[in-house]
PDB file of N, CA and C in Angstrom:
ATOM      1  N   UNK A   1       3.050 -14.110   5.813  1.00  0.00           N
ATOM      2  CA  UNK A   1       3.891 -13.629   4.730  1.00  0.00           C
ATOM      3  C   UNK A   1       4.622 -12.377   5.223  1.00  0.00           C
ATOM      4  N   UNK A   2       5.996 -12.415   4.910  1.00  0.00           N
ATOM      5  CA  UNK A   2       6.818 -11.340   5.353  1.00  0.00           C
ATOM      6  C   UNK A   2       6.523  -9.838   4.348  1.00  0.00           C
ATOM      7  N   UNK A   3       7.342  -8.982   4.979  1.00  0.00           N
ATOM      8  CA  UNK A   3       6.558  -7.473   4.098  1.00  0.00           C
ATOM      9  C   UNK A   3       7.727  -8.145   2.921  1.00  0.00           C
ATOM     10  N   UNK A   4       8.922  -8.717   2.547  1.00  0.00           N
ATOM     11  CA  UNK A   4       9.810  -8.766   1.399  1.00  0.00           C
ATOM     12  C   UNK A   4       8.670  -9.620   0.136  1.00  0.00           C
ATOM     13  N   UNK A   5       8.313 -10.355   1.151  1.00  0.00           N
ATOM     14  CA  UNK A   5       7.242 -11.751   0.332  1.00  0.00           C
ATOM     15  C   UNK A   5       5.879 -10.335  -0.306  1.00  0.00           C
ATOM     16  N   UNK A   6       5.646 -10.146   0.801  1.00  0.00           N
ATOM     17  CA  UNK A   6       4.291  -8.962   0.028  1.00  0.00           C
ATOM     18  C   UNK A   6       4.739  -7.909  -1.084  1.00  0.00           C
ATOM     19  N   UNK A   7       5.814  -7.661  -1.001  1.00  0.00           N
ATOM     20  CA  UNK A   7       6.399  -6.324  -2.107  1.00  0.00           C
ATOM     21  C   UNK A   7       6.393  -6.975  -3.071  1.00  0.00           C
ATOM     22  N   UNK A   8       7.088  -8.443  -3.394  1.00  0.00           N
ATOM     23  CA  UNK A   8       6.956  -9.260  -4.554  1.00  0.00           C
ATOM     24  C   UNK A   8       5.706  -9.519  -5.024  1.00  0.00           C
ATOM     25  N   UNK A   9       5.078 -10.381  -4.523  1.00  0.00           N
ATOM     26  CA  UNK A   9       3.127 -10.586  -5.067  1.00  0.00           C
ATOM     27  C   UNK A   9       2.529  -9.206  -5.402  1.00  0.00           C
ATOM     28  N   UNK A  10       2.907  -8.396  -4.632  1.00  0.00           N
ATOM     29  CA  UNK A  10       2.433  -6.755  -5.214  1.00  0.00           C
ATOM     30  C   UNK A  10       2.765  -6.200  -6.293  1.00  0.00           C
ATOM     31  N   UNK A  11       4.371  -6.828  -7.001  1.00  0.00           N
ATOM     32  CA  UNK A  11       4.637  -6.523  -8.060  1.00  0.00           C
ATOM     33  C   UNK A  11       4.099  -6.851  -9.102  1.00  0.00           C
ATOM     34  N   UNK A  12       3.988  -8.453  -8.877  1.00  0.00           N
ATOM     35  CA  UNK A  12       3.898  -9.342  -9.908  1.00  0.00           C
ATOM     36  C   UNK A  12       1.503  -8.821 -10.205  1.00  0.00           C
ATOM     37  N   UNK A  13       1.459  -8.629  -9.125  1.00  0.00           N
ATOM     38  CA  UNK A  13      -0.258  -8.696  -9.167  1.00  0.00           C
ATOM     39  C   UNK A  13      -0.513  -7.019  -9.826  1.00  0.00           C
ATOM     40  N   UNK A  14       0.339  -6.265  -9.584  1.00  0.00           N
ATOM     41  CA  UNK A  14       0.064  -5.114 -10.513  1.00  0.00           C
ATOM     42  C   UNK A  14      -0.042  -4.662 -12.055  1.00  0.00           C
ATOM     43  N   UNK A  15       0.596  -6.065 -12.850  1.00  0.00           N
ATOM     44  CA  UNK A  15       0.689  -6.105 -13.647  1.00  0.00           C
ATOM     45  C   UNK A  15      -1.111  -6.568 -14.300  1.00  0.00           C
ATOM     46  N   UNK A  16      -1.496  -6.675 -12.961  1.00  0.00           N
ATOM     47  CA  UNK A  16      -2.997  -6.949 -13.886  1.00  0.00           C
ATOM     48  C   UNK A  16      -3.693  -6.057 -13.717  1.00  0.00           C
ATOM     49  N   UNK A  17      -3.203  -4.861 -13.405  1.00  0.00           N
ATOM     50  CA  UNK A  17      -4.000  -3.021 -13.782  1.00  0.00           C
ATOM     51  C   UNK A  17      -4.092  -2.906 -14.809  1.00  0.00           C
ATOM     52  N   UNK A  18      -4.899  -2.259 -15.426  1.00  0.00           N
ATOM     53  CA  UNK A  18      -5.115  -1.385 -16.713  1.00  0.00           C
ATOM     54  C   UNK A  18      -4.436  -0.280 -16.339  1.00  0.00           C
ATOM     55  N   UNK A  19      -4.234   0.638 -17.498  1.00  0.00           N
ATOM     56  CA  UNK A  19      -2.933   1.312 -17.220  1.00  0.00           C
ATOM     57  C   UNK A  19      -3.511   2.545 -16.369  1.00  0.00           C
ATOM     58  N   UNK A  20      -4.740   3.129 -16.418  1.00  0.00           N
ATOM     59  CA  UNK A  20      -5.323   3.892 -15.534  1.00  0.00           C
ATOM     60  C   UNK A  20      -5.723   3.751 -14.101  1.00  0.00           C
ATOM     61  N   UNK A  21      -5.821   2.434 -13.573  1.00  0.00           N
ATOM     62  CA  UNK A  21      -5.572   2.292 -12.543  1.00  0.00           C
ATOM     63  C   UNK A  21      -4.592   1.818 -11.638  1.00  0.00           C
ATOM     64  N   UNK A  22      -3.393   1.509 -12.657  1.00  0.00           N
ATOM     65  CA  UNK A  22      -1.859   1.218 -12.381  1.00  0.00           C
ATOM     66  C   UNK A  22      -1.421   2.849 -11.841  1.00  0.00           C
ATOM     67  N   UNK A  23      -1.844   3.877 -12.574  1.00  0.00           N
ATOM     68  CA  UNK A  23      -1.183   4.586 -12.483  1.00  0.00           C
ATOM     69  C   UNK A  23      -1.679   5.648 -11.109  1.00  0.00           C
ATOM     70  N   UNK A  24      -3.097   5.428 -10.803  1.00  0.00           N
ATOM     71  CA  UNK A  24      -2.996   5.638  -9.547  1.00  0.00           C
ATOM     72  C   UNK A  24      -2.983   4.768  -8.545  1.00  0.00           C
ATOM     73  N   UNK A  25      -3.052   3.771  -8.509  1.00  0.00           N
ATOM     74  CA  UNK A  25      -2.455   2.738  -7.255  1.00  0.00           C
ATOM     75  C   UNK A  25      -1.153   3.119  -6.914  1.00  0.00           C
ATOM     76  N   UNK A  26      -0.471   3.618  -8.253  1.00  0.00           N
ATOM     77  CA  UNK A  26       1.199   4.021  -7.673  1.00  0.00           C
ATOM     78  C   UNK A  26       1.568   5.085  -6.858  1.00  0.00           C
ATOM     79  N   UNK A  27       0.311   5.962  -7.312  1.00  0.00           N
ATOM     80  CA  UNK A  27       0.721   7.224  -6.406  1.00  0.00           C
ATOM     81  C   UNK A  27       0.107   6.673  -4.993  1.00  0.00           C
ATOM     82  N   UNK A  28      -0.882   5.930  -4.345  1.00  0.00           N
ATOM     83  CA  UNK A  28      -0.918   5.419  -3.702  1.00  0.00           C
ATOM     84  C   UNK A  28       0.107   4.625  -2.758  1.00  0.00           C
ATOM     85  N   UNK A  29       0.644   3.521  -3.888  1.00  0.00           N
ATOM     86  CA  UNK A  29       1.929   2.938  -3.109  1.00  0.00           C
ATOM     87  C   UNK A  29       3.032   3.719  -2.977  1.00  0.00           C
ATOM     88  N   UNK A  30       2.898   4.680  -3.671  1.00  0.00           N
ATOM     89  CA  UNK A  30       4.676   5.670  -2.930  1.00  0.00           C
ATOM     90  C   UNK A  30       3.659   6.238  -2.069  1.00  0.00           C
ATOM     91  N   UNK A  31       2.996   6.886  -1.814  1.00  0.00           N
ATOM     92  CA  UNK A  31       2.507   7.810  -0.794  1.00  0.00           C
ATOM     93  C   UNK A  31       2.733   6.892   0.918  1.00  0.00           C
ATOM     94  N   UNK A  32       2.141   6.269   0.982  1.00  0.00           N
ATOM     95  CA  UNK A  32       2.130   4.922   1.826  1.00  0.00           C
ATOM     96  C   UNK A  32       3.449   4.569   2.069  1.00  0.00           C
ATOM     97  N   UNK A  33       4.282   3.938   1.176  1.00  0.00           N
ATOM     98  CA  UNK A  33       5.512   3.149   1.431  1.00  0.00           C
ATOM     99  C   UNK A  33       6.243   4.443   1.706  1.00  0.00           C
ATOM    100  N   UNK A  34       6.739   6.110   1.685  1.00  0.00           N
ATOM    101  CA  UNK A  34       7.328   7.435   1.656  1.00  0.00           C
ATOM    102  C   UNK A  34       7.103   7.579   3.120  1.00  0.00           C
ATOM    103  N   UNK A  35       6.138   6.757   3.614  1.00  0.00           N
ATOM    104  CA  UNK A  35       6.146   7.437   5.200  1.00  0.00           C
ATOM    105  C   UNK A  35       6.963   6.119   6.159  1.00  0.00           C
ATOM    106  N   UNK A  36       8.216   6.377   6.445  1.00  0.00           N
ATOM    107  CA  UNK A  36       8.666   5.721   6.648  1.00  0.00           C
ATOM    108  C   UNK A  36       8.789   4.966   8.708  1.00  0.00           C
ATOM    109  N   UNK A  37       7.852   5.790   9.260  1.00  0.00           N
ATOM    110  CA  UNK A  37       7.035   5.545  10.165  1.00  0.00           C
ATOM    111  C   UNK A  37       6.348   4.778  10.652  1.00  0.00           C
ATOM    112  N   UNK A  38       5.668   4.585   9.613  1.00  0.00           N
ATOM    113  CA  UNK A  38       4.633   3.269   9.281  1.00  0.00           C
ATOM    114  C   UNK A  38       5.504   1.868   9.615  1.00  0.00           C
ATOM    115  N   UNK A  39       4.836   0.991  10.243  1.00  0.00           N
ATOM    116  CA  UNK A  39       5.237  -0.293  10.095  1.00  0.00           C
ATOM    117  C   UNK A  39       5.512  -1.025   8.940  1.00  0.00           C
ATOM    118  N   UNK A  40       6.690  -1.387   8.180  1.00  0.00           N
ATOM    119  CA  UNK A  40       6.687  -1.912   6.928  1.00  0.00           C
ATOM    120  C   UNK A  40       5.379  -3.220   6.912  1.00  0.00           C
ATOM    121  N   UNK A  41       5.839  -3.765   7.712  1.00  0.00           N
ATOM    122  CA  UNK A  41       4.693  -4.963   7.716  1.00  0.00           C
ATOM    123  C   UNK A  41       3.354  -4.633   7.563  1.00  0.00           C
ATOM    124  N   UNK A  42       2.638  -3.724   8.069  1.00  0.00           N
ATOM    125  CA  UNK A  42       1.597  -2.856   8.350  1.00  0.00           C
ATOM    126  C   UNK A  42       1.229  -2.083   6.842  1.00  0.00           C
ATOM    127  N   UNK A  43       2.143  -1.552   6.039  1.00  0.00           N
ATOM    128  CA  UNK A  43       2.104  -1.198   5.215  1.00  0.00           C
ATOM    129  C   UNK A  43       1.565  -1.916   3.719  1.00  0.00           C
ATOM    130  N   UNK A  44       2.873  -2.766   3.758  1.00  0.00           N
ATOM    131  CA  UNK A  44       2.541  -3.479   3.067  1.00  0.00           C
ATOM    132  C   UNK A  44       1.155  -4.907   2.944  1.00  0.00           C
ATOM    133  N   UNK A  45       0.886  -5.010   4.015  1.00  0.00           N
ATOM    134  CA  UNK A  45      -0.445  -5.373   4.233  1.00  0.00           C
ATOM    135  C   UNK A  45      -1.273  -4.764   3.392  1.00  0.00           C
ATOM    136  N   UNK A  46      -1.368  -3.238   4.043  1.00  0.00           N
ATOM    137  CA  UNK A  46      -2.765  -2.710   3.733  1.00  0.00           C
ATOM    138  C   UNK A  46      -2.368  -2.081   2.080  1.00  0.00           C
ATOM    139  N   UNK A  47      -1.192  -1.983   1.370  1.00  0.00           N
ATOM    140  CA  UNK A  47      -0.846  -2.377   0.153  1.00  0.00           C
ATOM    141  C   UNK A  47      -2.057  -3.482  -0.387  1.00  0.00           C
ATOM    142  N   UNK A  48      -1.574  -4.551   0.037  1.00  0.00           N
ATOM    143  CA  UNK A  48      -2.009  -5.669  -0.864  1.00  0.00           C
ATOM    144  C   UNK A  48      -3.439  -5.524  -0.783  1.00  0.00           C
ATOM    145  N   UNK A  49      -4.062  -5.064   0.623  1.00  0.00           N
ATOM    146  CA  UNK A  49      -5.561  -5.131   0.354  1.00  0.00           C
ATOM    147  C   UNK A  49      -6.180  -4.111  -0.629  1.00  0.00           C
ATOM    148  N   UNK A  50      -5.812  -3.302  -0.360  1.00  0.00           N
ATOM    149  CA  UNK A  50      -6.012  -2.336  -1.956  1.00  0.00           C
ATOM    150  C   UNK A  50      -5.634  -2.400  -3.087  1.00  0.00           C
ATOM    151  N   UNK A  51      -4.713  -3.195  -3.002  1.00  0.00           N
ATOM    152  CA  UNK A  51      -4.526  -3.931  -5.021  1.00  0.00           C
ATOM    153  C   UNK A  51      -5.499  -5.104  -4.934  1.00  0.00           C
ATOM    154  N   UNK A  52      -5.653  -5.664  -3.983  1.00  0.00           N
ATOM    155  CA  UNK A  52      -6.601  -7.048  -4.395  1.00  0.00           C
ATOM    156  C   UNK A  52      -8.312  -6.560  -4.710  1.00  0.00           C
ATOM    157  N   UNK A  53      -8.457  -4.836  -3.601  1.00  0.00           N
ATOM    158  CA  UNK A  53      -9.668  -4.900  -4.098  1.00  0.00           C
ATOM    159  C   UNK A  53      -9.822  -3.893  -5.173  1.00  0.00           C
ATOM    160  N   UNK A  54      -9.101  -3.705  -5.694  1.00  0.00           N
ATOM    161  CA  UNK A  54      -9.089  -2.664  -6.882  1.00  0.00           C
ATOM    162  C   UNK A  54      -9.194  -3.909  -8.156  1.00  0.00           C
ATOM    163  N   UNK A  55      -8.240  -4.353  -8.006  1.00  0.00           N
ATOM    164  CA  UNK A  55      -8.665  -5.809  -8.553  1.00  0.00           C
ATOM    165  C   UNK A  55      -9.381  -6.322  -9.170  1.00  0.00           C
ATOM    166  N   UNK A  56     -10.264  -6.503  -8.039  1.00  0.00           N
ATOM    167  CA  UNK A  56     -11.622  -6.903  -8.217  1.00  0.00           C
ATOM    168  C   UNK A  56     -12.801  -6.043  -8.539  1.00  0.00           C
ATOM    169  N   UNK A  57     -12.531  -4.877  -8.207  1.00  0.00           N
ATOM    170  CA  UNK A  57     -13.452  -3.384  -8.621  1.00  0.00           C
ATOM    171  C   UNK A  57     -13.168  -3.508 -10.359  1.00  0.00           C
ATOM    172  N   UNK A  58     -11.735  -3.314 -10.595  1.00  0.00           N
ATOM    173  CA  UNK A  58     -11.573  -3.581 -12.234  1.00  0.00           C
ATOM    174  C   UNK A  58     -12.186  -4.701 -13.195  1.00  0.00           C
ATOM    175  N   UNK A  59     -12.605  -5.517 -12.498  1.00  0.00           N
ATOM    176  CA  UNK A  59     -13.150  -6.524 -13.364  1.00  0.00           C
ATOM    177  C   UNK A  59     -14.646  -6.522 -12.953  1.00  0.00           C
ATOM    178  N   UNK A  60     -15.011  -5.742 -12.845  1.00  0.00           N
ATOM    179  CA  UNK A  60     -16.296  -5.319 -12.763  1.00  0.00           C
ATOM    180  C   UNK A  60     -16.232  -3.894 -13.222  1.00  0.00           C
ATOM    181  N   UNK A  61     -15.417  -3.587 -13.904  1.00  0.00           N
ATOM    182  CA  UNK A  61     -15.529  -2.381 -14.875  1.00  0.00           C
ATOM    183  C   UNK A  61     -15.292  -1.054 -13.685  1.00  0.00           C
ATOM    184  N   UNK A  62     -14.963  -1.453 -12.642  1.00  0.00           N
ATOM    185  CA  UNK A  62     -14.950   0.348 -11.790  1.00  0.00           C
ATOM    186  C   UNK A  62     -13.616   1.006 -11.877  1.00  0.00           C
ATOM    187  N   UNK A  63     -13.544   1.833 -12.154  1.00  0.00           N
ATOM    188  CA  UNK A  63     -11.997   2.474 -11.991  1.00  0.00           C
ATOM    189  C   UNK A  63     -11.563   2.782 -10.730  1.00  0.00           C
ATOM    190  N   UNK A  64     -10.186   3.559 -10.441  1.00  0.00           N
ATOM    191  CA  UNK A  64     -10.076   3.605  -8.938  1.00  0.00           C
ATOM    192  C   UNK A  64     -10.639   4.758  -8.540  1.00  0.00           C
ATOM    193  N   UNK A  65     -10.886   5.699  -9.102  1.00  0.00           N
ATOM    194  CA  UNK A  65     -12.202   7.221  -8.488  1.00  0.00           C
ATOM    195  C   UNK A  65     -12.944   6.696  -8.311  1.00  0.00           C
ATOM    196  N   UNK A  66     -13.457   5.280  -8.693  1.00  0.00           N
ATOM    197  CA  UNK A  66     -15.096   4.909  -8.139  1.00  0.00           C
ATOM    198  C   UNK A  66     -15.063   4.313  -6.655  1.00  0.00           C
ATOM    199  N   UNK A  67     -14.153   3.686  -6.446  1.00  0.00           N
ATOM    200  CA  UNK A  67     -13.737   2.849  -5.452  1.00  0.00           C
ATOM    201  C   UNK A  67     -13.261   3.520  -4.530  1.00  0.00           C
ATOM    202  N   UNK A  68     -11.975   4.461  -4.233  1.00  0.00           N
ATOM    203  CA  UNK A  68     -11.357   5.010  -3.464  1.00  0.00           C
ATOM    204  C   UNK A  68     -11.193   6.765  -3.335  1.00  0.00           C
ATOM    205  N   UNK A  69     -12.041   6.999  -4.505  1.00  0.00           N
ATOM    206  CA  UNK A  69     -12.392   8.629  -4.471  1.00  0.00           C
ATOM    207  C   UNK A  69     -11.110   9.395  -5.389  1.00  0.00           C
ATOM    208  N   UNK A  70     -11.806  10.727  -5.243  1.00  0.00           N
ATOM    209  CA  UNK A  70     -10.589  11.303  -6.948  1.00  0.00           C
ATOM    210  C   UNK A  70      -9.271  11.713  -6.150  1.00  0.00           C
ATOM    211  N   UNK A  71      -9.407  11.552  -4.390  1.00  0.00           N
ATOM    212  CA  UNK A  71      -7.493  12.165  -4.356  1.00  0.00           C
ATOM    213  C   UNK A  71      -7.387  10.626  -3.176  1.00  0.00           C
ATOM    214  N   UNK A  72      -6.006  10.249  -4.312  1.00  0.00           N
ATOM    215  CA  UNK A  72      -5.643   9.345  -3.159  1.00  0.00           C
ATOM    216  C   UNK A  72      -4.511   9.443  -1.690  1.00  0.00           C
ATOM    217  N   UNK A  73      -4.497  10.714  -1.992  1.00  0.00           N
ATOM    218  CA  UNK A  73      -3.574  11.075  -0.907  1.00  0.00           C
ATOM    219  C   UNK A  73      -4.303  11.126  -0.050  1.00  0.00           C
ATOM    220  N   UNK A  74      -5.638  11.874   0.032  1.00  0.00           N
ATOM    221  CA  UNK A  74      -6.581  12.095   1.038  1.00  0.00           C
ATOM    222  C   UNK A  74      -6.829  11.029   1.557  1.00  0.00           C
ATOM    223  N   UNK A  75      -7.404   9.971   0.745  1.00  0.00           N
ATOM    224  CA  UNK A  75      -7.712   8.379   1.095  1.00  0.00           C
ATOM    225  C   UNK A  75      -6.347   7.663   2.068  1.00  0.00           C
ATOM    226  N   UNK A  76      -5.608   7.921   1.187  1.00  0.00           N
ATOM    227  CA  UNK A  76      -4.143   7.827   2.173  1.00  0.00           C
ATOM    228  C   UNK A  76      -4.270   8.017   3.620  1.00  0.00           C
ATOM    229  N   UNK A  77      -3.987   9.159   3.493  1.00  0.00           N
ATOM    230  CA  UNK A  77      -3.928   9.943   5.041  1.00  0.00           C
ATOM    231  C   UNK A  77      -4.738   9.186   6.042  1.00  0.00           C
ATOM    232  N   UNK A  78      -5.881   8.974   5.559  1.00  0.00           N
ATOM    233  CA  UNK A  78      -6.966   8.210   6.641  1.00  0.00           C
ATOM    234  C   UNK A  78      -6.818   6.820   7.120  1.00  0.00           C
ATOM    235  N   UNK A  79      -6.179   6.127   5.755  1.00  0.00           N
ATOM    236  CA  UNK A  79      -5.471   4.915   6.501  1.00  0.00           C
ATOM    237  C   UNK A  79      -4.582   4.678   7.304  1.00  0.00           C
ATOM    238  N   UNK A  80      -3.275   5.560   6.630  1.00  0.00           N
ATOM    239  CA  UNK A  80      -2.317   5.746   7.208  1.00  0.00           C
ATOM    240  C   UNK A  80      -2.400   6.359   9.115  1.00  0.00           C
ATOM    241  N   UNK A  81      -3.327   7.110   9.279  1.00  0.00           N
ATOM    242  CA  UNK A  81      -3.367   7.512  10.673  1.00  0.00           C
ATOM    243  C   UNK A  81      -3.906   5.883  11.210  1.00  0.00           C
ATOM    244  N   UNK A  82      -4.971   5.120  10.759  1.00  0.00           N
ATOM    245  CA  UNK A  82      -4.824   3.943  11.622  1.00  0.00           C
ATOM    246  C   UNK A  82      -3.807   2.824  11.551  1.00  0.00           C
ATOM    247  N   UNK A  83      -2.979   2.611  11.076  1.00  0.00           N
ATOM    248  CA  UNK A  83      -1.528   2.049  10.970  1.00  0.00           C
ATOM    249  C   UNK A  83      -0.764   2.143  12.462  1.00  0.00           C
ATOM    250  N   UNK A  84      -0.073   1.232  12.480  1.00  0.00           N
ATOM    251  CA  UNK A  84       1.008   1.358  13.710  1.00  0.00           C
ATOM    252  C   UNK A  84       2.173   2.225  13.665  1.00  0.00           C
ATOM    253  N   UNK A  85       2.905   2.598  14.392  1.00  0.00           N
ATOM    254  CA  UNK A  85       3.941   3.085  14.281  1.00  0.00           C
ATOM    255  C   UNK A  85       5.497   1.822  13.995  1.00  0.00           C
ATOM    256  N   UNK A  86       6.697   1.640  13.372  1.00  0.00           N
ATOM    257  CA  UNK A  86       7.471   1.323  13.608  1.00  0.00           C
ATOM    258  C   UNK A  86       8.468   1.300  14.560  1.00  0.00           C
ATOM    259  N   UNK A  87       8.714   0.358  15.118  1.00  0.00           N
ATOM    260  CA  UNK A  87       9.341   0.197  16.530  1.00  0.00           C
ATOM    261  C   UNK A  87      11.000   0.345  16.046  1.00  0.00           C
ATOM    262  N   UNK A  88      11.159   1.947  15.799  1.00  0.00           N
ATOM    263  CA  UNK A  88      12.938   2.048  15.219  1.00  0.00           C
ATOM    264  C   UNK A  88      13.772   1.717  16.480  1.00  0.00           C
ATOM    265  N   UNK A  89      13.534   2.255  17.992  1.00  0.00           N
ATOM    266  CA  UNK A  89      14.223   2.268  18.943  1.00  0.00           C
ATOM    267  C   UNK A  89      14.909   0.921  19.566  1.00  0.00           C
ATOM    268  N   UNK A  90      13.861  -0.171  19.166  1.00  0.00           N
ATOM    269  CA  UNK A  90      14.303  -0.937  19.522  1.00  0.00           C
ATOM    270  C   UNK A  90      14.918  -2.111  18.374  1.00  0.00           C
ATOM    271  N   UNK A  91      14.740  -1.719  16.812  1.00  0.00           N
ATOM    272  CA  UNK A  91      15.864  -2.247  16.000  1.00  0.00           C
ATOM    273  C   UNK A  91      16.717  -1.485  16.006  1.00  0.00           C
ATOM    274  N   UNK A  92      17.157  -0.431  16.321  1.00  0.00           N
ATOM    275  CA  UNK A  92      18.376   0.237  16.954  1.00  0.00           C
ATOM    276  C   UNK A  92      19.038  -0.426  17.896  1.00  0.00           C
ATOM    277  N   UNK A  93      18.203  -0.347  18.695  1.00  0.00           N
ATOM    278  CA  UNK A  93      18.799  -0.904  20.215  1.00  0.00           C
ATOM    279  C   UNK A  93      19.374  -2.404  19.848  1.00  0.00           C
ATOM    280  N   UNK A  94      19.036  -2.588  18.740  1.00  0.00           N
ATOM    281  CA  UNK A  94      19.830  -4.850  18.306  1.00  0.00           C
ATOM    282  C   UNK A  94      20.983  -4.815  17.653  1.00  0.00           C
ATOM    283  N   UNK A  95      20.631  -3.657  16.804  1.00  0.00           N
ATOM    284  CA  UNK A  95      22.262  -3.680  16.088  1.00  0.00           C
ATOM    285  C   UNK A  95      22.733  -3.099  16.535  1.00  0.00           C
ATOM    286  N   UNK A  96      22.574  -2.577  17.625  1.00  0.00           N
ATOM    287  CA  UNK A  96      24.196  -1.938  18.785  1.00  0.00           C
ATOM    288  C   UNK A  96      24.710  -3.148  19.291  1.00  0.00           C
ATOM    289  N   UNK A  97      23.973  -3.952  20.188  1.00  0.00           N
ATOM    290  CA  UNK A  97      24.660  -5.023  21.025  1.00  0.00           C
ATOM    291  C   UNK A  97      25.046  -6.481  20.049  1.00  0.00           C
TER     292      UNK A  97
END
């Protein structure tokens, strides 16, 4: 699945948050998707695995402080350092020639 295909299912699957854990998954997904560094593909991956298991934490009654801790930026950061980098130089280098 392409990262365009994952942004969609991410949309449509967020709608099954309760509104308290909608509302920090979001600060999550801008934090994540804001670093524009990151491999989109890469990103949005590890997107979906954290809505699917929040998900599933929610229907077992956990909120997202139980699951991923009270700052998600912090939680962020730690993923985000194992992520790839985006290869800009060389989609540069395609739409020149």
């Amino acid at each position: 699945m392409n990262a365009k295909d994952l942004i969609q299912l991410n949309n449509e699957k967020r709608k099954q948050l309760n509104q308290h854990n909608e509302e920090y998954y979001s600060k999550m997904l801008i934090y994540i998707r804001s670093h524009l560094t990151l491999s989109e593909q890469q990103s949005e991956e590890l997107l979906m695995e954290l809505l699917d298991h929040l998900l599933e934490a929610q229907n077992k009654g956990k909120t997202a402080e139980e699951v991923f801790g009270e700052d998600p930026k912090e939680y962020c950061d730690e993923l985000i350092r194992q992520l790839p980098k985006e290869k800009r130089m060389s989609a540069a280098f395609l739409s020149v020639t």
